[in-house]
Protein backbone atom coordinates (compact mmCIF):
# COMPACT_ATOMS: atom_id res chain seq x y z
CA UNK A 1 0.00 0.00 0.00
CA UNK A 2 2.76 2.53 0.20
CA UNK A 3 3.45 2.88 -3.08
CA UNK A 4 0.14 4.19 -4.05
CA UNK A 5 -0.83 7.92 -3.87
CA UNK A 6 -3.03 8.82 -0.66
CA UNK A 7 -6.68 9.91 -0.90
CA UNK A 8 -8.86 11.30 2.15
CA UNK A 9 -12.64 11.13 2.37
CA UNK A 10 -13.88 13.84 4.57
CA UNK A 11 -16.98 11.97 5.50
CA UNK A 12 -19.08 9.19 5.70
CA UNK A 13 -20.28 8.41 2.10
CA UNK A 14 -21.43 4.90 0.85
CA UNK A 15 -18.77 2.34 1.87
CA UNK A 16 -19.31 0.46 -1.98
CA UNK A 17 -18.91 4.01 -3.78
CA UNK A 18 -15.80 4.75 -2.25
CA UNK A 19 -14.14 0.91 -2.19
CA UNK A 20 -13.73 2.16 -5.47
CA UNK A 21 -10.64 4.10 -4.87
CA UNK A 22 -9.07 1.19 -3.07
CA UNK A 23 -7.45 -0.53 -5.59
CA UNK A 24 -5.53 2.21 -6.78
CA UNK A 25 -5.43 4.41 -3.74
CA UNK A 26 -4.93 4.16 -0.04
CA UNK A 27 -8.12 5.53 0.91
CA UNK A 28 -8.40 7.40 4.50
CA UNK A 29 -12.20 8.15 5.18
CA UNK A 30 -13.51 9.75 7.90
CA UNK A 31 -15.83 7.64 10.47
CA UNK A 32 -17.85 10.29 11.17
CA UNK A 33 -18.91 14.14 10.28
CA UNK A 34 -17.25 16.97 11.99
CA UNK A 35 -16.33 20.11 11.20
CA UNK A 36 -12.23 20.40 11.03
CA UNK A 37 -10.35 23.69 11.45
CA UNK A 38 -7.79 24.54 9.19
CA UNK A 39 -4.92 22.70 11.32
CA UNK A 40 -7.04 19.23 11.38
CA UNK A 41 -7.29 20.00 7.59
CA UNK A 42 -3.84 20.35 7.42
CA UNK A 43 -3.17 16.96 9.25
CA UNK A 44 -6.04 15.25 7.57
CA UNK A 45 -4.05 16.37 4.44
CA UNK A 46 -0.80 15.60 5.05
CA UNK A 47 1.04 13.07 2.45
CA UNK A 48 -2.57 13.35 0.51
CA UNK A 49 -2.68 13.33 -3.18
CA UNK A 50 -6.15 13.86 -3.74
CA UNK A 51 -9.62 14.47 -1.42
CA UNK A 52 -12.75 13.98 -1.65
CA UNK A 53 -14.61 16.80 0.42
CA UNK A 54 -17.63 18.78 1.11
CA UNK A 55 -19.05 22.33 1.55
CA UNK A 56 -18.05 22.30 4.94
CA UNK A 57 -13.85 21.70 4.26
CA UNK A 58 -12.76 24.90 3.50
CA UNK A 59 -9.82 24.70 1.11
CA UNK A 60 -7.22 27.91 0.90
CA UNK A 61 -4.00 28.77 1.04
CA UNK A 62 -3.89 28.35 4.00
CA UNK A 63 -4.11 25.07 3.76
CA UNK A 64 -2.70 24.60 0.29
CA UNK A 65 0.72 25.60 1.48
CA UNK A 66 1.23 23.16 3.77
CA UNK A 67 -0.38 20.40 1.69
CA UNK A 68 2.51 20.13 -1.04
CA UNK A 69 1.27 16.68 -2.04
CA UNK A 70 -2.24 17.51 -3.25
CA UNK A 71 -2.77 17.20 -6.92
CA UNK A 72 -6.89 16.74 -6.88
CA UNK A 73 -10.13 18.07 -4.82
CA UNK A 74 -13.40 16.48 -5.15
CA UNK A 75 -16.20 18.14 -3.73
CA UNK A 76 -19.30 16.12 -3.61
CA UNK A 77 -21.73 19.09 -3.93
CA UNK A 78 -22.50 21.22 -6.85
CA UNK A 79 -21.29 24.37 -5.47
CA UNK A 80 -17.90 25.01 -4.37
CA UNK A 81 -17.36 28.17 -2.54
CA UNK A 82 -15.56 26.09 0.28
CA UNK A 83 -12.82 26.54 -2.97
CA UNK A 84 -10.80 29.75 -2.70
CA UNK A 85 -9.89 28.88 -6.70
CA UNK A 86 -7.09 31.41 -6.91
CA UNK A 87 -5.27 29.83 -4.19
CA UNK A 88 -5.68 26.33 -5.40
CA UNK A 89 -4.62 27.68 -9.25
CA UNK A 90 -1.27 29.18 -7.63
CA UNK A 91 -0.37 25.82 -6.01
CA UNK A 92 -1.62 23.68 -9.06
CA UNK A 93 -4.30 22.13 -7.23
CA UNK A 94 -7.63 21.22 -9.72
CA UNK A 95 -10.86 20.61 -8.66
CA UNK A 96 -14.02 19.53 -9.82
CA UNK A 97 -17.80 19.20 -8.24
CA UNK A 98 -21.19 17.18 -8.83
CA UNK A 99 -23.47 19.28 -10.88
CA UNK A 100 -26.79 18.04 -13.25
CA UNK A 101 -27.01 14.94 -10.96
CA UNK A 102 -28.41 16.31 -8.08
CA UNK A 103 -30.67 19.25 -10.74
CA UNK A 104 -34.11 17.17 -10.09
CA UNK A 105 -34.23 15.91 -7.02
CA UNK A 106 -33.12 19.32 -5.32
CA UNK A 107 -35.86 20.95 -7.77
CA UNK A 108 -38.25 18.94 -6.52
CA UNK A 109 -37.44 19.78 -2.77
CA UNK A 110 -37.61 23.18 -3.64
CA UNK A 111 -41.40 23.11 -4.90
CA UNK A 112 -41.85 21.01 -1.29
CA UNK A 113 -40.40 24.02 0.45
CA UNK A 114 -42.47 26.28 -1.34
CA UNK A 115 -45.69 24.54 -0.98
CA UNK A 116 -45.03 23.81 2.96
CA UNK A 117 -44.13 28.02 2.88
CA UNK A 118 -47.40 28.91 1.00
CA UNK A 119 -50.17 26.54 2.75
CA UNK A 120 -48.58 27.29 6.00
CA UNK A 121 -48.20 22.95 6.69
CA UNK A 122 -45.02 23.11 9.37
CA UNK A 123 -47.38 25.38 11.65
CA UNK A 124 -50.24 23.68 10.99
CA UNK A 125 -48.50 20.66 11.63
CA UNK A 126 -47.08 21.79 15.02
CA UNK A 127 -50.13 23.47 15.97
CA UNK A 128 -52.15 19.89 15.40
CA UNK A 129 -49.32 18.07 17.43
CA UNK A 130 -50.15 20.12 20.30
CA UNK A 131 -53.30 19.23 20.69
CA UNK A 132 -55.15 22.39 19.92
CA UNK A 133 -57.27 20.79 16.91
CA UNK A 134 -60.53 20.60 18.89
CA UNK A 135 -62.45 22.47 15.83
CA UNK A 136 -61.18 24.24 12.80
CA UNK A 137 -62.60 27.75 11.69
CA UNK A 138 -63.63 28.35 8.09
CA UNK A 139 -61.48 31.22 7.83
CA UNK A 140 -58.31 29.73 9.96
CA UNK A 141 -55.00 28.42 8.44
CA UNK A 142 -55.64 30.05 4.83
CA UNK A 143 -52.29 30.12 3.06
CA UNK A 144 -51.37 31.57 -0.23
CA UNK A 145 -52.39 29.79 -3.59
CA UNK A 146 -49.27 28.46 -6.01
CA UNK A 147 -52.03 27.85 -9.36
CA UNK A 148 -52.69 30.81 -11.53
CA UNK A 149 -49.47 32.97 -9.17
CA UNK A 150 -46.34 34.31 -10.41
CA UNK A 151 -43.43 32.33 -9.93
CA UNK A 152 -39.98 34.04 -9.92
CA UNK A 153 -36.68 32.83 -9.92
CA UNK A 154 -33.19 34.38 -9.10
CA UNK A 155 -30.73 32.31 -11.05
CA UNK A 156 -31.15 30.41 -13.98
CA UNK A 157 -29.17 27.80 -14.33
CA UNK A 158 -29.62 23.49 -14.14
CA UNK A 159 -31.90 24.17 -11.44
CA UNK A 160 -33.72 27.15 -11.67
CA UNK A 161 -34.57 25.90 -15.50
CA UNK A 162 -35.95 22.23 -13.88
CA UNK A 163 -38.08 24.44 -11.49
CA UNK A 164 -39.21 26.44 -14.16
CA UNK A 165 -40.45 23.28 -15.67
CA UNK A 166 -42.30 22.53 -12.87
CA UNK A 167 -44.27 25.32 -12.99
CA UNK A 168 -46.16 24.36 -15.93
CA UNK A 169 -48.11 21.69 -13.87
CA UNK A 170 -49.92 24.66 -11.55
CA UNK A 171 -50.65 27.33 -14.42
CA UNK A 172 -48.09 29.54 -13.35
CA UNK A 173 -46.33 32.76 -15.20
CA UNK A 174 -42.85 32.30 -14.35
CA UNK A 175 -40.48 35.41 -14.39
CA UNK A 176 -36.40 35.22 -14.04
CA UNK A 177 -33.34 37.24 -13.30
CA UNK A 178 -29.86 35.85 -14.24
CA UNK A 179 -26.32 37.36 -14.70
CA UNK A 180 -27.21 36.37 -18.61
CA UNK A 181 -30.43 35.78 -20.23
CA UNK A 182 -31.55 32.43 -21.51
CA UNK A 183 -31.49 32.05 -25.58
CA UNK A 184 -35.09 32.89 -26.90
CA UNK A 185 -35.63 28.96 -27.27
CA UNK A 186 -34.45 27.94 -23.93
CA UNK A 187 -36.75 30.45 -22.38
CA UNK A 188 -39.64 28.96 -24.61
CA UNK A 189 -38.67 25.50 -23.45
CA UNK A 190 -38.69 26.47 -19.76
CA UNK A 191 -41.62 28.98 -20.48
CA UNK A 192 -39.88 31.95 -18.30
CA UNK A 193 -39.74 35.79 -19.13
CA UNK A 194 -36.31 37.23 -18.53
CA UNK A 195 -36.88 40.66 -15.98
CA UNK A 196 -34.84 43.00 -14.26
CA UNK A 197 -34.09 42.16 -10.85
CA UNK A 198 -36.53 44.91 -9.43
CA UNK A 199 -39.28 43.63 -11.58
CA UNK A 200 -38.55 40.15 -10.69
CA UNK A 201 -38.80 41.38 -6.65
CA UNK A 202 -41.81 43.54 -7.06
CA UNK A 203 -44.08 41.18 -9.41
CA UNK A 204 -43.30 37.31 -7.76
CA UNK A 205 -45.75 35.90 -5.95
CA UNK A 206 -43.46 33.03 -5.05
CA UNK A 207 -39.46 33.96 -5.05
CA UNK A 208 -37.23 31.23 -6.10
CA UNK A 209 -33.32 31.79 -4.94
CA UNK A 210 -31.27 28.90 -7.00
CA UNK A 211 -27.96 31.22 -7.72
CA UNK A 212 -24.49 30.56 -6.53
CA UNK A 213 -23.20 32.28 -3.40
CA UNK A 214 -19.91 34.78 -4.66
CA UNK A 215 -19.01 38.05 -3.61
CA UNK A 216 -21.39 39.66 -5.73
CA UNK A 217 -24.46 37.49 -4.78
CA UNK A 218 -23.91 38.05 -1.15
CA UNK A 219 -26.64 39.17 0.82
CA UNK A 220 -28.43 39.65 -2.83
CA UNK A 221 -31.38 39.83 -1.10
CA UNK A 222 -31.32 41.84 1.80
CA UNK A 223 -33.48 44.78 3.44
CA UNK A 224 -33.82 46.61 0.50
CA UNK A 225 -34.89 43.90 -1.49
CA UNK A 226 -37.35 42.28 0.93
CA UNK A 227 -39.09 46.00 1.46
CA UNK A 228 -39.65 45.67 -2.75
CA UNK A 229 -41.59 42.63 -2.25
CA UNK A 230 -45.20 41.76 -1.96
CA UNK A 231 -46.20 41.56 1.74
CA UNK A 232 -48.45 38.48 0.41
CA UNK A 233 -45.16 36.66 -1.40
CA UNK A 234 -43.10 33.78 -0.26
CA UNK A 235 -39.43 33.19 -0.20
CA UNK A 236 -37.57 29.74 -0.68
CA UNK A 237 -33.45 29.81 -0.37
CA UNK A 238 -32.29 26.48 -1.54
CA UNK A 239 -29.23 28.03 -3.08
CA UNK A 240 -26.96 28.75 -0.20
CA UNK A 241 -26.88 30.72 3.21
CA UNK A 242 -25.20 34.49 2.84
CA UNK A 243 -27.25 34.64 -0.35
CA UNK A 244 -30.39 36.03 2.10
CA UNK A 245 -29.47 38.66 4.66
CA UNK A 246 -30.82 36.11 7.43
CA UNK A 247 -31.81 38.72 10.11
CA UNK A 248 -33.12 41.08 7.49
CA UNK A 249 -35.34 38.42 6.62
CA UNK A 250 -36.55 37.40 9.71
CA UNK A 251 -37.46 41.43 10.83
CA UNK A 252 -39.74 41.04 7.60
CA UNK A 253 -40.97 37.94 8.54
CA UNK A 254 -41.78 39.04 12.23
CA UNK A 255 -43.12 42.36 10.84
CA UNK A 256 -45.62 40.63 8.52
CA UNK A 257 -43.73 42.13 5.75
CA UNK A 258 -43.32 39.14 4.06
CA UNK A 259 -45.67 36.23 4.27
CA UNK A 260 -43.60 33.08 4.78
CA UNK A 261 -40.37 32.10 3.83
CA UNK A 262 -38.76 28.16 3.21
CA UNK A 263 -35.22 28.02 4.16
CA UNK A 264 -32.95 24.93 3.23
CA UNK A 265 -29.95 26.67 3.38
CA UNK A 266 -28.58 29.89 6.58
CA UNK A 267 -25.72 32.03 7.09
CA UNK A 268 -23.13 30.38 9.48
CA UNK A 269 -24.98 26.85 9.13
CA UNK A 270 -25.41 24.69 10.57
CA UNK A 271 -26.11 27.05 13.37
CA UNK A 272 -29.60 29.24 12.25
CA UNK A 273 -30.57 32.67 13.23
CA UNK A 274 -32.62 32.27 16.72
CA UNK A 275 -34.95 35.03 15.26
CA UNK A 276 -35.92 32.58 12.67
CA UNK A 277 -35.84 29.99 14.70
CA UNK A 278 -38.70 31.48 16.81
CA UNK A 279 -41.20 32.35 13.75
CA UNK A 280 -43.89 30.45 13.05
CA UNK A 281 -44.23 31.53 9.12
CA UNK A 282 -40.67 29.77 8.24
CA UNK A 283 -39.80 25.99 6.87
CA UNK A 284 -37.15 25.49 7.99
CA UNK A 285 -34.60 22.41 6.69
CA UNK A 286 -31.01 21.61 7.39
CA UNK A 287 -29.69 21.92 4.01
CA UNK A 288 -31.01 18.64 2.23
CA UNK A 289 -32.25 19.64 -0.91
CA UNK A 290 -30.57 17.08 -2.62
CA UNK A 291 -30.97 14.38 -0.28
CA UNK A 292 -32.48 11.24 -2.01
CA UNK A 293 -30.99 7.86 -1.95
CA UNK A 294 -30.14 8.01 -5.61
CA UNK A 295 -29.15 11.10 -6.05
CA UNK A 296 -26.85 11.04 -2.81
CA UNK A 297 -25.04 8.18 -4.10
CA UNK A 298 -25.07 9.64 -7.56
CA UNK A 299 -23.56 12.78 -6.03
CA UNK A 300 -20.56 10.21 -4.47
CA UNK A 301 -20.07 8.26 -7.39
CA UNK A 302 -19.54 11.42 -9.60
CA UNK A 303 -16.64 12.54 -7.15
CA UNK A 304 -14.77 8.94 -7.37
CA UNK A 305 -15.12 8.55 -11.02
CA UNK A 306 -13.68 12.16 -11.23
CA UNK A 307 -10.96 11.45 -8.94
CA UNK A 308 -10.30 8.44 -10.63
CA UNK A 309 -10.09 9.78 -13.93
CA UNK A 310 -7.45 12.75 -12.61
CA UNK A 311 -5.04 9.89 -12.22
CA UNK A 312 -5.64 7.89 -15.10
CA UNK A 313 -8.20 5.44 -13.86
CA UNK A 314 -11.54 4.06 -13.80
CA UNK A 315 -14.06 3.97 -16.30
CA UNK A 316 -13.48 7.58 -17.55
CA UNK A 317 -9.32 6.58 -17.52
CA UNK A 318 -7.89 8.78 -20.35
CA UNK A 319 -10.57 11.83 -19.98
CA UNK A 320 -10.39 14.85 -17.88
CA UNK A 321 -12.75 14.96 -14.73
CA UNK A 322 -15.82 15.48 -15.92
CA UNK A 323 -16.88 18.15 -13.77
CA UNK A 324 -13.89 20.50 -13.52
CA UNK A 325 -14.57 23.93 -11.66
């Protein structure tokens, strides 16, 4: 086993998926999830050619310098802004992610978290648990309607087109803001009408965040933006926490300034704002919009094979990673 390069698995994945690194790597997973500082990163990566990581393992220069073995990062997620890319460019350090397989399943989870949002069913849910269902009144628990609303989304990309699609199903006129607009028959496919973003904020019934988290999209919707919106519309973040200023939101959900909001994704996760925490108008879900058997073990499989084909193996051996970043 010496002789062959070194790979770490930050986490628990799917002991089959990754026994395919063994025969050409010595493979160090972790046993469990935990969050590792930048020194346990640099001991984890010590003598490590390659790694297989997630959102979580934040990989810079500091880390980069003292990792002078590590050719190959795998990050089993389609976003990657654990990735200072600079950093890992200067030390010659490529990377690649998990992108389209995860695009339905996490589309559908976002139409869950909008539906829950709208028809009010985690406070309904908790209020029934209680015990205070003794008698319902006709004009008690009335949520907001998805068929016939306007349905906008911030980002268009694998995602936001596959919600898009969705959309068709309820009779909805679906409304977009991107960095770039879609080609004319992309947007007919996904039936979506490119707006500004202030349009997009003050017409959407139903706001749809599916856009990368950078230094531009931080805090892209924040007071400002929230004050432009319907008091009747919904929210749903599936994209990633810092897009949504998290206590801005919450002020406007407290303030009835906003009607609900679904949340798969929070600044500073996994730790969530306690102002959100104590509203009842909020779904809240610890970042699992992907989370299906299948696609979970698609998501896994993806990062191997990608690994695998960096040094010249597996079923891809002789191609570039498919999913380079």
């Amino acid at each position: 086993m010496g002789d062959k390069p070194k790979v770490w698995v930050s986490r628990p994945l799917f002991p089959d998926i990754i026994a395919r690194l063994e025969p050409v790597f010595d493979v160090h997973a972790e046993p469990e999830t935990r969050a590792f500082s930048i020194d346990d990163l640099v001991g984890r990566l010590h003598g490590m050619s390659a790694a297989v990581t997630g959102l979580a393992d934040r990989i810079d220069d500091r880390v980069l310098s003292r990792a002078p073995h590590l050719k190959f990062v795998a990050n089993v997620s389609v976003g990657y802004n654990n990735f200072d890319l600079d950093a890992m460019r200067a030390h010659g350090v490529a990377a690649s992610n998990t992108p389209d397989v995860l695009t339905d399943t996490t589309a559908d989870y976002a139409w869950a978290l909008m539906m829950a949002a709208a028809r009010r069913v985690g406070a309904a849910e908790r209020w029934l648990r209680a015990g205070y269902w003794h008698g319902t009144r006709f004009d008690q628990w009335m949520g907001m309607d998805l068929h016939g609303s306007t349905l906008g989304i911030l980002g268009m990309g694998r995602i936001g087109q596959a919600i898009a699609r969705r959309a068709s199903g309820f009779d909805m006129k679906v409304i977009y803001h991107n960095r770039s607009r879609l080609d004319a028959g992309l947007e007919h496919a996904v039936n979506a009408h490119y707006v500004d973003k202030a349009t997009l904020l003050r017409q959407a019934d139903h706001l749809m965040l599916v856009l990368p988290l950078t230094a531009e999209s931080r805090h892209a919707i924040g007071a400002a933006e929230l004050a432009m919106m319907k008091p009747s519309a919904t929210l749903v973040n599936i994209a990633r926490g810092g897009i949504v200023d998290d206590s801005a939101l919450a002020a406007a959900l407290a303030d009835g300034r906003l009607a609900a909001a679904g949340l798969d994704v929070f600044e500073g996760e996994p730790a969530v704002h306690p102002a959100l925490m104590a509203l009842d108008n909020v779904v809240l879900s610890p970042h699992i919009a992907s989370a299906s058997g299948r696609t979970r073990r698609a998501m896994a499989a993806l990062a191997v094979d990608n690994v695998l084909a960096f040094f010249g193996h597996g079923p891809h051996a002789g191609k570039p990673p498919s999913r380079v970043v």
